[in-house]
N, C-alpha and C. Protein backbone atom coordinates (compact mmCIF):
# COMPACT_ATOMS: atom_id res chain seq x y z
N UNK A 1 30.54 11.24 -16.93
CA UNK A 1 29.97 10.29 -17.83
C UNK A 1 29.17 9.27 -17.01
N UNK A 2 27.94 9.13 -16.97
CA UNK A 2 27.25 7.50 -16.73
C UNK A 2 27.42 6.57 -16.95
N UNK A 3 27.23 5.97 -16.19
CA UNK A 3 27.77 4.46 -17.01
C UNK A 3 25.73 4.18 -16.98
N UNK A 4 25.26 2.82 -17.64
CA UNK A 4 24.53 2.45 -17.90
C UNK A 4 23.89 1.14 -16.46
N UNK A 5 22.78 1.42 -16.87
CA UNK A 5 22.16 0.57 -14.91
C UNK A 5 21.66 -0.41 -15.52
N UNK A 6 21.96 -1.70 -14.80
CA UNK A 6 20.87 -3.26 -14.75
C UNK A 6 19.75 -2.84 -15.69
N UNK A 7 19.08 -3.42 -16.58
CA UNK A 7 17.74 -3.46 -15.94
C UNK A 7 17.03 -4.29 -14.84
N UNK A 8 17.87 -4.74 -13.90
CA UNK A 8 17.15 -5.20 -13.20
C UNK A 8 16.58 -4.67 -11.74
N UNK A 9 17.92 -3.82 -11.57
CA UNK A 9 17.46 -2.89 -10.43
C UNK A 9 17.93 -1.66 -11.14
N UNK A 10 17.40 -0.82 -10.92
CA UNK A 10 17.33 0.63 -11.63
C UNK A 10 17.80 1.66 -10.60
N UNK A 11 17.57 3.04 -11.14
CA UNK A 11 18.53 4.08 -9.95
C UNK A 11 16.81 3.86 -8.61
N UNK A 12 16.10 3.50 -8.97
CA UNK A 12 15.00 3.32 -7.81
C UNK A 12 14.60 2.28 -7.94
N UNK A 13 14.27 1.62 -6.89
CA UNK A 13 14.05 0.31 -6.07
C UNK A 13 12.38 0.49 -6.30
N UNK A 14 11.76 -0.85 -6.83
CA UNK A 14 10.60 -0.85 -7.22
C UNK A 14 9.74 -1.63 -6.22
N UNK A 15 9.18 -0.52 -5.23
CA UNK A 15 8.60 -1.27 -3.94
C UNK A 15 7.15 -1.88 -4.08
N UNK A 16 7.09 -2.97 -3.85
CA UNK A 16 5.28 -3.46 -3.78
C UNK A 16 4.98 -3.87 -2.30
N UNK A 17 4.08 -3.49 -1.94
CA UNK A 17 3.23 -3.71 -0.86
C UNK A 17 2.81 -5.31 -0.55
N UNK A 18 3.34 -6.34 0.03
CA UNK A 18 2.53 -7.82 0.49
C UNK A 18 1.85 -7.54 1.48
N UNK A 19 0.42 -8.52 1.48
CA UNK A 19 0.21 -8.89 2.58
C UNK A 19 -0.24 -10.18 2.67
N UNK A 20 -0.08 -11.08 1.87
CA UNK A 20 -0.16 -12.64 2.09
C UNK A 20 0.83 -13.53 0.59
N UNK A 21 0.77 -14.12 1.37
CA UNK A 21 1.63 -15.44 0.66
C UNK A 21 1.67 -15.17 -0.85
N UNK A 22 3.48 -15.31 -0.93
CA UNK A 22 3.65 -14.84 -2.47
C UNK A 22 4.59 -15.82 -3.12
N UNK A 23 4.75 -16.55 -4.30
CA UNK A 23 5.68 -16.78 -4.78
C UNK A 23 6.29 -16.15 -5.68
N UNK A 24 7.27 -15.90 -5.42
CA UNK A 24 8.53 -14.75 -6.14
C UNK A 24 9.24 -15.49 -7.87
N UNK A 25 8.91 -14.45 -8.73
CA UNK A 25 8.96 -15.31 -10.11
C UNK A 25 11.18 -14.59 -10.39
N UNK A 26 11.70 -15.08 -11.38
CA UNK A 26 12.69 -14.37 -11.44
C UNK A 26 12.27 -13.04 -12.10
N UNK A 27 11.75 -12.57 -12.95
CA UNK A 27 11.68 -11.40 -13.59
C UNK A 27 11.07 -10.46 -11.99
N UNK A 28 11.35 -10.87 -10.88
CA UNK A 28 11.05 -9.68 -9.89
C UNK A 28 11.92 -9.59 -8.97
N UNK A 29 13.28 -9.87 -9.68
CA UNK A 29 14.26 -9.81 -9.10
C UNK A 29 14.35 -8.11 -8.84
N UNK A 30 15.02 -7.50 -7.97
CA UNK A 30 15.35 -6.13 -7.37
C UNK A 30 14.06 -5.30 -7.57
N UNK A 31 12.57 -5.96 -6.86
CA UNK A 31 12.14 -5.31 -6.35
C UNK A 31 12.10 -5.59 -4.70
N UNK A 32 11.55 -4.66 -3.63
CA UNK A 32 11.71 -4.24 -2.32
C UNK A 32 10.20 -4.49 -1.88
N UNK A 33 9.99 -5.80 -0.82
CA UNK A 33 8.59 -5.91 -0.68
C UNK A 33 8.29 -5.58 0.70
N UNK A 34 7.22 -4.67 0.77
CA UNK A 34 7.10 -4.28 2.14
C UNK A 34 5.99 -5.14 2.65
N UNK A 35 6.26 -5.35 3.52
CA UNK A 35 5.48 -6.89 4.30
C UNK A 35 4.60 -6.28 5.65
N UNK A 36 3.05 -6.63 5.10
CA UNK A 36 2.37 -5.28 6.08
C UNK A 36 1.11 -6.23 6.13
N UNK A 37 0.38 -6.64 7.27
CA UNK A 37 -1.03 -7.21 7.45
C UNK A 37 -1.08 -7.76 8.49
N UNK A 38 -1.59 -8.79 9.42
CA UNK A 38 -1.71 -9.31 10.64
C UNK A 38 -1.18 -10.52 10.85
N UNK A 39 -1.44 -11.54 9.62
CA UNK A 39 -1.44 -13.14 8.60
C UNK A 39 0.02 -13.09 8.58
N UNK A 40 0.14 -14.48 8.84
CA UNK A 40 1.72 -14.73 8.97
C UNK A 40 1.99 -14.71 7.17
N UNK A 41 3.29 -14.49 6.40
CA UNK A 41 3.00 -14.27 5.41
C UNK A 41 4.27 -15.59 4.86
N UNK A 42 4.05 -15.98 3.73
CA UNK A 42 5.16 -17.16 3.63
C UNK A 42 5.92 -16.46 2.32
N UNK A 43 6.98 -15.83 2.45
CA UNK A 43 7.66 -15.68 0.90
C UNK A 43 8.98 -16.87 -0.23
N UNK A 44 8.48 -16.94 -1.14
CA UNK A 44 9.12 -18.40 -1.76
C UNK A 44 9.92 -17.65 -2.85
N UNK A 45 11.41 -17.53 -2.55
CA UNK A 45 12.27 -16.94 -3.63
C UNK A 45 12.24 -18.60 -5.39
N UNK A 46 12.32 -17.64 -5.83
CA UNK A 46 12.58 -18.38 -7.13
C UNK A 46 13.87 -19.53 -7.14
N UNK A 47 14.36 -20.22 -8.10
CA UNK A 47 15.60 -20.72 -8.53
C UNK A 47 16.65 -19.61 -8.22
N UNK A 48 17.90 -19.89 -7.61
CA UNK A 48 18.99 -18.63 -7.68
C UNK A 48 19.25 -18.76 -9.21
N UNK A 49 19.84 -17.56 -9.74
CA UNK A 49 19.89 -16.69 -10.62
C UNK A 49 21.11 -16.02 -10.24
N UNK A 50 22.55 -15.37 -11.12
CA UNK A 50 23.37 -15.04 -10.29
C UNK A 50 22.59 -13.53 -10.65
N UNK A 51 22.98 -12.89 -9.53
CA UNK A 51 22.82 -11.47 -9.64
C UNK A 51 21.29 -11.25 -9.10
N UNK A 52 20.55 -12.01 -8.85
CA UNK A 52 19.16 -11.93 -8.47
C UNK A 52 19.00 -11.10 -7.10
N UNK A 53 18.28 -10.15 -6.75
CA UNK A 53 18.06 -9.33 -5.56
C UNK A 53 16.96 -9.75 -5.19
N UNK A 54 16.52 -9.65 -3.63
CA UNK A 54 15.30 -9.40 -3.29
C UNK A 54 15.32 -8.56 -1.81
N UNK A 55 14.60 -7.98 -1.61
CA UNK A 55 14.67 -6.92 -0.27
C UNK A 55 13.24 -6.84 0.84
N UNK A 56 13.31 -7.27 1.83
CA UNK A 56 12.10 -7.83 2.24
C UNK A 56 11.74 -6.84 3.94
N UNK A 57 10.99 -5.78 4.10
CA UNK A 57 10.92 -5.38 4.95
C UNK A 57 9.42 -5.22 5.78
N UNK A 58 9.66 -4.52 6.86
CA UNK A 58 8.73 -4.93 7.76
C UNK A 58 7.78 -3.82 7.54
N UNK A 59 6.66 -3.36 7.10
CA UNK A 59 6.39 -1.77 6.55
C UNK A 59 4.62 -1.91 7.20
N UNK A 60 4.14 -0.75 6.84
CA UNK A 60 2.25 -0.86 7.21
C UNK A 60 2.26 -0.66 8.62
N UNK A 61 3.26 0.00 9.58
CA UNK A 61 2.61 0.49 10.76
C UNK A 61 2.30 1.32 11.03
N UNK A 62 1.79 1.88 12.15
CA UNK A 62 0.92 2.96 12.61
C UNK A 62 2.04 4.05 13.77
N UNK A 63 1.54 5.36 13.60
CA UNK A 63 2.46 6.00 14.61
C UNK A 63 2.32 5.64 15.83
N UNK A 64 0.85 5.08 16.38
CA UNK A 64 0.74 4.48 17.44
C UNK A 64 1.48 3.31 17.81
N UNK A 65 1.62 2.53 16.65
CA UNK A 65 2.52 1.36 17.44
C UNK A 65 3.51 0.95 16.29
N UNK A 66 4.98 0.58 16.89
CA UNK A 66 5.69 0.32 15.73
C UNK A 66 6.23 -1.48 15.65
N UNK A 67 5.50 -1.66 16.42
CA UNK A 67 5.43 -3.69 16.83
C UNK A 67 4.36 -4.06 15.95
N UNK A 68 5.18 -5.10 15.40
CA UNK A 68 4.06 -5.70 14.32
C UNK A 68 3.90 -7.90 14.88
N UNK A 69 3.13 -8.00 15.25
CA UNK A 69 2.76 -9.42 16.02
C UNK A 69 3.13 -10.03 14.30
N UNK A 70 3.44 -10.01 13.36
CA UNK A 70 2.90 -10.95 11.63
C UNK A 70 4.29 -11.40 11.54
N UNK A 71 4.16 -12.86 11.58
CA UNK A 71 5.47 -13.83 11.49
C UNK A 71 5.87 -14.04 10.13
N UNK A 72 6.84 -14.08 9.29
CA UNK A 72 7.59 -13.79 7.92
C UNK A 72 8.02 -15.55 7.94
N UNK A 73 8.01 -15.89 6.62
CA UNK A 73 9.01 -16.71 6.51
C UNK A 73 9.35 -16.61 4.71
N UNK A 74 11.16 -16.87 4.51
CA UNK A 74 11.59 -16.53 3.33
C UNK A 74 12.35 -18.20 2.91
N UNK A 75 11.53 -18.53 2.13
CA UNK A 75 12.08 -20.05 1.52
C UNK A 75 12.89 -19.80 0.36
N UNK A 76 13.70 -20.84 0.45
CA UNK A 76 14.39 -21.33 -1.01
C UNK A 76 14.06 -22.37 -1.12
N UNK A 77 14.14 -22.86 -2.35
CA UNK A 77 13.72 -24.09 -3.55
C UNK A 77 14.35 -24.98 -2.17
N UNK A 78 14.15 -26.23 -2.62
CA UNK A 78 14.60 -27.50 -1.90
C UNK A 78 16.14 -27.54 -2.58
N UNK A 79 17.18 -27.55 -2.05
CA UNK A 79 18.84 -27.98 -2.73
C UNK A 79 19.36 -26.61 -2.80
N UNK A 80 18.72 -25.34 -2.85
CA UNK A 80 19.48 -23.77 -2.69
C UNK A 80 19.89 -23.35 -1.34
N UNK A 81 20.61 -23.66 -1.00
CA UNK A 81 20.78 -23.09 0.65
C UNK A 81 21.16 -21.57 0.65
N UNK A 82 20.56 -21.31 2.07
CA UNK A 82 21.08 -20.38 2.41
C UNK A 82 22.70 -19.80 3.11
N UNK A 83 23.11 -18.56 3.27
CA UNK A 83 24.33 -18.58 3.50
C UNK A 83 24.36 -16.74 4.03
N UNK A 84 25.32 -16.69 5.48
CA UNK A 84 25.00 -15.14 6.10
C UNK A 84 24.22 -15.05 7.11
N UNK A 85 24.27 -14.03 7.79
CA UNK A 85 23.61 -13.90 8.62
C UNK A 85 22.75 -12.52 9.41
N UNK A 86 22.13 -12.47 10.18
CA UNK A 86 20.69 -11.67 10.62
C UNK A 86 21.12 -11.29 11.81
N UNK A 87 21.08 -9.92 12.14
CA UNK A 87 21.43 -9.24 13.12
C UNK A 87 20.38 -9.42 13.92
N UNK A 88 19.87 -9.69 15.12
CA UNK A 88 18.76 -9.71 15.54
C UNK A 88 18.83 -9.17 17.24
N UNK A 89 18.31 -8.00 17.19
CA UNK A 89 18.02 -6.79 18.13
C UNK A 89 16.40 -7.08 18.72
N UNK A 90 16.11 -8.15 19.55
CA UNK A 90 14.73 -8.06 20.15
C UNK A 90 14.63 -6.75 20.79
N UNK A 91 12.86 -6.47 20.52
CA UNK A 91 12.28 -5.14 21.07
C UNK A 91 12.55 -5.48 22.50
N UNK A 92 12.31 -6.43 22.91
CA UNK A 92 12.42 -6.76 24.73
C UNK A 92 14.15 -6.40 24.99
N UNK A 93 14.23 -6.80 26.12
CA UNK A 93 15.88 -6.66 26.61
C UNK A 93 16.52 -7.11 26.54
N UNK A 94 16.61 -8.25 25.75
CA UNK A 94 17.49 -9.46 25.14
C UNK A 94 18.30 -9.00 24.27
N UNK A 95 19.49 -9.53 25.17
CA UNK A 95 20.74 -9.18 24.37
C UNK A 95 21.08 -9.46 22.98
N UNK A 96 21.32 -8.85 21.97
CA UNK A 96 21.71 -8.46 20.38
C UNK A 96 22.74 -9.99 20.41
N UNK A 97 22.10 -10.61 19.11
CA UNK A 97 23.17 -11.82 18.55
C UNK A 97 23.00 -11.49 16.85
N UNK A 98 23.93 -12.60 16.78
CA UNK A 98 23.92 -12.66 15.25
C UNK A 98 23.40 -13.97 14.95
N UNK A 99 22.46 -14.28 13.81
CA UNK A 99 21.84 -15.38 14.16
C UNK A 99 22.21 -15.94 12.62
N UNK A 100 23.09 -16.99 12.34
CA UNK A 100 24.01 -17.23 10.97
C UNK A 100 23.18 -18.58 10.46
N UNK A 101 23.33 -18.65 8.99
CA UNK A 101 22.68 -19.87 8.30
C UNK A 101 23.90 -20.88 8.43
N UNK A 102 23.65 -22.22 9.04
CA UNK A 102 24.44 -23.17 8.61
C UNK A 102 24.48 -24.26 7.38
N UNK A 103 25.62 -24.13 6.73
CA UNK A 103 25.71 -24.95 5.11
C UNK A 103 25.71 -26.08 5.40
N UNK A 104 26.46 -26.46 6.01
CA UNK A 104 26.02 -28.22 6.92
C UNK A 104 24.82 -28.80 6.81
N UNK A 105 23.77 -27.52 7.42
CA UNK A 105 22.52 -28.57 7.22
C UNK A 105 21.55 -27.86 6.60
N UNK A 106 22.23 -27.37 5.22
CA UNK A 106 21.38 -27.12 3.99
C UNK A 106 20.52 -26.18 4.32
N UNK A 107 20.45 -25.13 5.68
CA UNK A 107 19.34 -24.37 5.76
C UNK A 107 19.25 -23.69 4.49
N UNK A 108 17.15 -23.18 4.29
CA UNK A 108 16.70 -22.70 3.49
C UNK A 108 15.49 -22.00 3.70
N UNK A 109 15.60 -21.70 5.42
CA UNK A 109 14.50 -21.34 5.00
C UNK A 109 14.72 -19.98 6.17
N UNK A 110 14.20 -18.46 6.24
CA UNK A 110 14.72 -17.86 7.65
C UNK A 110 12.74 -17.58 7.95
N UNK A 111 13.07 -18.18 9.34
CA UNK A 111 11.61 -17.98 9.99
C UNK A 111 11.45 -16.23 11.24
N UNK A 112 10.93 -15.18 10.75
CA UNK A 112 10.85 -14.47 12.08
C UNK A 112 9.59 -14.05 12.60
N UNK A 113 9.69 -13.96 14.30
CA UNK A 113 8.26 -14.42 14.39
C UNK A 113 8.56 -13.24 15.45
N UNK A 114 6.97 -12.75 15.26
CA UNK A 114 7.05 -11.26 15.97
C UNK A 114 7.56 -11.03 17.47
N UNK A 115 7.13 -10.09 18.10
CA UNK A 115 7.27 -8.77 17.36
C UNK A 115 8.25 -8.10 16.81
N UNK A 116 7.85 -7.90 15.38
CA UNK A 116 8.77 -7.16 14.63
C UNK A 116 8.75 -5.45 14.78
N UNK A 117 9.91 -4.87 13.88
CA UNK A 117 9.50 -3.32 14.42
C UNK A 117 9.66 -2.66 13.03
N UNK A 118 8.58 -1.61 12.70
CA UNK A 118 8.73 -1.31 10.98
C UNK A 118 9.75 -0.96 10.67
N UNK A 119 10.38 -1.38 9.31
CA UNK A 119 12.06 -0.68 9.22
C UNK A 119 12.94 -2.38 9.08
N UNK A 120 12.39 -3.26 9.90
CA UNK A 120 13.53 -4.34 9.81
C UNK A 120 13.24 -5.08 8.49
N UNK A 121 14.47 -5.32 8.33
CA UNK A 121 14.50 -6.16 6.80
C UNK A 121 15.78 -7.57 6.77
N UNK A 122 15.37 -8.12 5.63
CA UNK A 122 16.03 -8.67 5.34
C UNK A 122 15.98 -8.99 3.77
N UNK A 123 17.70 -8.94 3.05
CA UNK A 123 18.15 -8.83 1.70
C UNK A 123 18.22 -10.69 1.51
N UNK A 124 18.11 -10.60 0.06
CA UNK A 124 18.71 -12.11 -0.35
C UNK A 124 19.42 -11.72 -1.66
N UNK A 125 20.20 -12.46 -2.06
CA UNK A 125 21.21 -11.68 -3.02
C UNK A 125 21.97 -13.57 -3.96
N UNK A 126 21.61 -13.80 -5.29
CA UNK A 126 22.37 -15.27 -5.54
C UNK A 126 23.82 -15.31 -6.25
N UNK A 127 24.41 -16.03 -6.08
CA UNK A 127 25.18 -16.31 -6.67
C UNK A 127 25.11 -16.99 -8.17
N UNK A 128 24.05 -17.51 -8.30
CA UNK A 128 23.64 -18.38 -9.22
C UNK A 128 23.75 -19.84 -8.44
N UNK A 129 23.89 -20.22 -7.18
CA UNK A 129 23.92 -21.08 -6.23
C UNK A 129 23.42 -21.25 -5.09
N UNK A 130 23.65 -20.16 -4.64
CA UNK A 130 23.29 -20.21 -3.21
C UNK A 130 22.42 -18.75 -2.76
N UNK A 131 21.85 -18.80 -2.14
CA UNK A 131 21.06 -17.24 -1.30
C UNK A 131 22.08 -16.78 -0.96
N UNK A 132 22.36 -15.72 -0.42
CA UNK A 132 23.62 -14.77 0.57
C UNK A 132 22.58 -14.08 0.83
N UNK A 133 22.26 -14.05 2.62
CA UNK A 133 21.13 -12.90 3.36
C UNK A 133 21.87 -12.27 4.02
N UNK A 134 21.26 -11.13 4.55
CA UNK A 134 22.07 -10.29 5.49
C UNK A 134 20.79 -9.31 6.19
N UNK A 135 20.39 -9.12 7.26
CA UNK A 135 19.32 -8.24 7.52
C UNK A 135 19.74 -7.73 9.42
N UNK A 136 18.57 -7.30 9.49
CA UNK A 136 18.40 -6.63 10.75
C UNK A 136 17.23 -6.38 11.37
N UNK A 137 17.26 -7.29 12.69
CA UNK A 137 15.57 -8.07 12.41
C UNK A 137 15.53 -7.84 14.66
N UNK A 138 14.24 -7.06 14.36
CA UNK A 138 13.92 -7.30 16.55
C UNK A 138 12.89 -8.24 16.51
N UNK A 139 12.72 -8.91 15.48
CA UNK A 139 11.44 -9.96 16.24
C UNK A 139 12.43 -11.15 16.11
N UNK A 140 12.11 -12.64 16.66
CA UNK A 140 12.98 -13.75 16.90
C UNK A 140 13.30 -14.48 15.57
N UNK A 141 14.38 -14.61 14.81
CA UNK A 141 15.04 -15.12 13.76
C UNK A 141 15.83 -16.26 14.17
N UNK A 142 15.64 -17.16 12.81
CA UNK A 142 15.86 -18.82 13.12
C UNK A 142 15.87 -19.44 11.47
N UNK A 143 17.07 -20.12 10.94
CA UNK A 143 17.05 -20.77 9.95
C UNK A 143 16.84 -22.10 10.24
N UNK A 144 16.45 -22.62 9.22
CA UNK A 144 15.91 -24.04 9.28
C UNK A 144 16.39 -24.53 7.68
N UNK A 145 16.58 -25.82 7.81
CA UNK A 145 16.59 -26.22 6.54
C UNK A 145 14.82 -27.21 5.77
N UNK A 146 14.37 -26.84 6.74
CA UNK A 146 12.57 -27.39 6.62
C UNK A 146 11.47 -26.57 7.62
């Protein structure tokens, strides 16, 4: 027997292509944006919403090269903090950390700045309060609360 799916995310993930600065409305909750151009790109999640998805990856490279130089940044509203944390595997030889949002100081915003490698992503997921991220990222990752 089936049971019945969201409409908000469906049995397939509804991918759109960015390549510059977007603000994210709620009705686009659980789609998967592949983040592809040269231009640093700024993404602005909506109000949390509980149950709200968003899926944000690094996509548009070439077999020739899988380093992408295009710096990401994923905001929340002013007062939504973020919460979780970003695996972060630099392409160079730098040793693997985990790079965590602190609630203390209201971070909201995750900045990563190349080189990225196609494939890395990062999820945001609400409570109806707060962001919850979780990703896996080789270019340099850093929350900020500004």
């Amino acid at each position: 027997m089936s049971r019945a799916r969201s409409a908000r995310i469906a049995s397939r993930q509804r991918p759109e292509l960015v390549t510059e600065t977007k603000v994210l409305g709620q009705a686009e909750s659980g789609e998967v944006y592949i983040v592809s151009g040269s231009a640093a790109i700024s993404l602005t999640l909506p109000s949390p919403q509980q149950g709200s998805y968003f899926k944000f990856i690094y996509g548009g490279v070439t077999t020739a090269s899988l380093a992408m130089d295009q710096d990401m940044y994923i905001t929340g509203a002013a007062g939504n903090i973020m919460v979780g944390s970003v695996v972060n595997v630099p392409l160079a030889e730098a040793p693997m950390q985990i790079v965590t949002a602190n609630m203390s100081t209201n971070d909201r915003i995750i900045t990563i700045t190349g080189p990225a490698a196609g494939g890395d992503y990062v999820e945001c997921v609400s409570d109806g309060t707060n962001w919850y991220v979780n990703g896996f990222v080789s270019g340099t990752v850093a929350f900020s609360a500004s």
